[in-house]
Protein backbone atom coordinates (compact mmCIF):
# COMPACT_ATOMS: atom_id res chain seq x y z
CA UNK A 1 0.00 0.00 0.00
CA UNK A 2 2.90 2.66 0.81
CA UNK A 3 4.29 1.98 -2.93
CA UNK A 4 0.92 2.88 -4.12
CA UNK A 5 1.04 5.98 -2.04
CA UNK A 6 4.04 7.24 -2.80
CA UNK A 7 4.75 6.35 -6.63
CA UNK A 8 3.23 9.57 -7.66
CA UNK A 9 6.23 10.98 -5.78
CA UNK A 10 9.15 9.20 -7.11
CA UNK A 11 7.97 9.86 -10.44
CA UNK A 12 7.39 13.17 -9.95
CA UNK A 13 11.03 13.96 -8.65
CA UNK A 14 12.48 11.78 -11.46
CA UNK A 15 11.82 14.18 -13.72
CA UNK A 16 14.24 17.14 -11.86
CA UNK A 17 17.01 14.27 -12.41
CA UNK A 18 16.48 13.50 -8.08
CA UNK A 19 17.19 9.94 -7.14
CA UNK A 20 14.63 8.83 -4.35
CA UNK A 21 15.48 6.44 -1.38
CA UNK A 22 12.05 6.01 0.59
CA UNK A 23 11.65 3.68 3.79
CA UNK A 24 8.18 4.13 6.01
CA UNK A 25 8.14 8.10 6.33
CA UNK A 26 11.60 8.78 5.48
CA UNK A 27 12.48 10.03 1.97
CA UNK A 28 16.23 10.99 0.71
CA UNK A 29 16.38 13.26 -2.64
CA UNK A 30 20.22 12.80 -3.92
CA UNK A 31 21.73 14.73 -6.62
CA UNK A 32 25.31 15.36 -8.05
CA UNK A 33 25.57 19.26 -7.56
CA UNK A 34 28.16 20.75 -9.77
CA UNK A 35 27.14 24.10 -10.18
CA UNK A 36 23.89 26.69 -9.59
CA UNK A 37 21.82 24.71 -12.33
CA UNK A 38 21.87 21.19 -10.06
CA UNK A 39 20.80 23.64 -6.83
CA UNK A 40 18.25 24.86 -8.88
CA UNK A 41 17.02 21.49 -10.05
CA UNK A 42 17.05 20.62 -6.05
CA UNK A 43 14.87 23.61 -5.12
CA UNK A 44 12.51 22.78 -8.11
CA UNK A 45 12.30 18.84 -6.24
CA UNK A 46 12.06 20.02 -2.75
CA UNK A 47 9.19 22.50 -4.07
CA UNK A 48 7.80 19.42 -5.87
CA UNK A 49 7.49 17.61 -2.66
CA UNK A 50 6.27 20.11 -0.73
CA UNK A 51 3.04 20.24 -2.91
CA UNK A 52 3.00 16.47 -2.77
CA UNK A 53 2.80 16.39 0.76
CA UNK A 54 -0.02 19.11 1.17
CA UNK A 55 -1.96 17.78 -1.80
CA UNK A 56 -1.92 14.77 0.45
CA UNK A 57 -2.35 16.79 3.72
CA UNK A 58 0.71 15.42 5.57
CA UNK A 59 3.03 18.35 6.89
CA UNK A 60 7.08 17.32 6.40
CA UNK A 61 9.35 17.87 9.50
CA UNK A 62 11.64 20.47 8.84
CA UNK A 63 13.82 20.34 12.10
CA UNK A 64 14.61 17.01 10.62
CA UNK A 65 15.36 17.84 7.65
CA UNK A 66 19.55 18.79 6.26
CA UNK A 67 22.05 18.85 3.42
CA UNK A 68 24.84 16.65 3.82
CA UNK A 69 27.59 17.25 1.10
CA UNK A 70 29.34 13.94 0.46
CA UNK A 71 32.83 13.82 -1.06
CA UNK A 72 35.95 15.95 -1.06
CA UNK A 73 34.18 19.26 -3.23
CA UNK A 74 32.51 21.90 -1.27
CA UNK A 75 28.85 23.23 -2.67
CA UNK A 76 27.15 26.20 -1.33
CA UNK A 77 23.97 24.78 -1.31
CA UNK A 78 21.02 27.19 -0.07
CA UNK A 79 17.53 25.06 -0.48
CA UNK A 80 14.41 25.58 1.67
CA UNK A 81 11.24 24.74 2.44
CA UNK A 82 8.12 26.75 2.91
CA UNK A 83 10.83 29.42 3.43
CA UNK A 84 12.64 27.83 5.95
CA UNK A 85 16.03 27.14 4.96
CA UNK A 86 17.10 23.11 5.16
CA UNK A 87 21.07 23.50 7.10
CA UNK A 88 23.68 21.96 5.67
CA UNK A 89 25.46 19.91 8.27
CA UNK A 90 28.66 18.19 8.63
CA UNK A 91 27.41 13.99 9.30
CA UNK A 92 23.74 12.72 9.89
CA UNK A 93 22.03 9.81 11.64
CA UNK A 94 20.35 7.59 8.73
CA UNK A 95 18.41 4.22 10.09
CA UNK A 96 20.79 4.55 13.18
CA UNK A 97 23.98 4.88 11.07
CA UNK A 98 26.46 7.79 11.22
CA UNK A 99 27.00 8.98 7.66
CA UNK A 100 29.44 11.60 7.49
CA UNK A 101 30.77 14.41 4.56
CA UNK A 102 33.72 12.22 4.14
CA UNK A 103 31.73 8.70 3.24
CA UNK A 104 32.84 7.97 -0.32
């Protein structure tokens, strides 16, 4: 039944070039940024999902929400939602595991 629910979604994102990892309520966009044009793109997604979830009436957490850049090059990445501006932080807690800036 989730699938069902949240196909729409995946497919929706696919088309800003956003890979989707979902599991339960948790959902990961992932892109390569390599310059303003791939932020963009993200903001576009993130935007996406935000009507997603209120077409669907479910709010999204955004105290749990970040941006974790992953490998050695630096982005400044400034993406929000509803206006509130997603941090971009240094390592994260996914499914109990540390993933840091440095995992490769």
């Amino acid at each position: 039944m989730f699938l069902i629910y949240i196909h729409k979604l995946i497919a929706e994102l696919a088309k800003y070039g956003i890979t989707v990892k979902a599991f339960a309520n948790d959902v990961k966009l992932y892109l390569q940024i390599t310059d303003d044009v791939d932020v963009q793109q993200l903001q576009l997604a993130v935007d996406a999902l935000c009507l997603w979830a209120s077409s669907w009436q479910l709010s999204i957490s955004v105290n749990q929400c970040c941006i974790l850049n992953v490998g050695r090059q630096e982005c400044d990445v400034n993406v929000s939602i509803n206006g509130a501006v997603i941090p971009v932080v240094e390592s994260t807690r996914d499914l109990g595991v540390l993933v840091t800036k440095d995992t490769v």
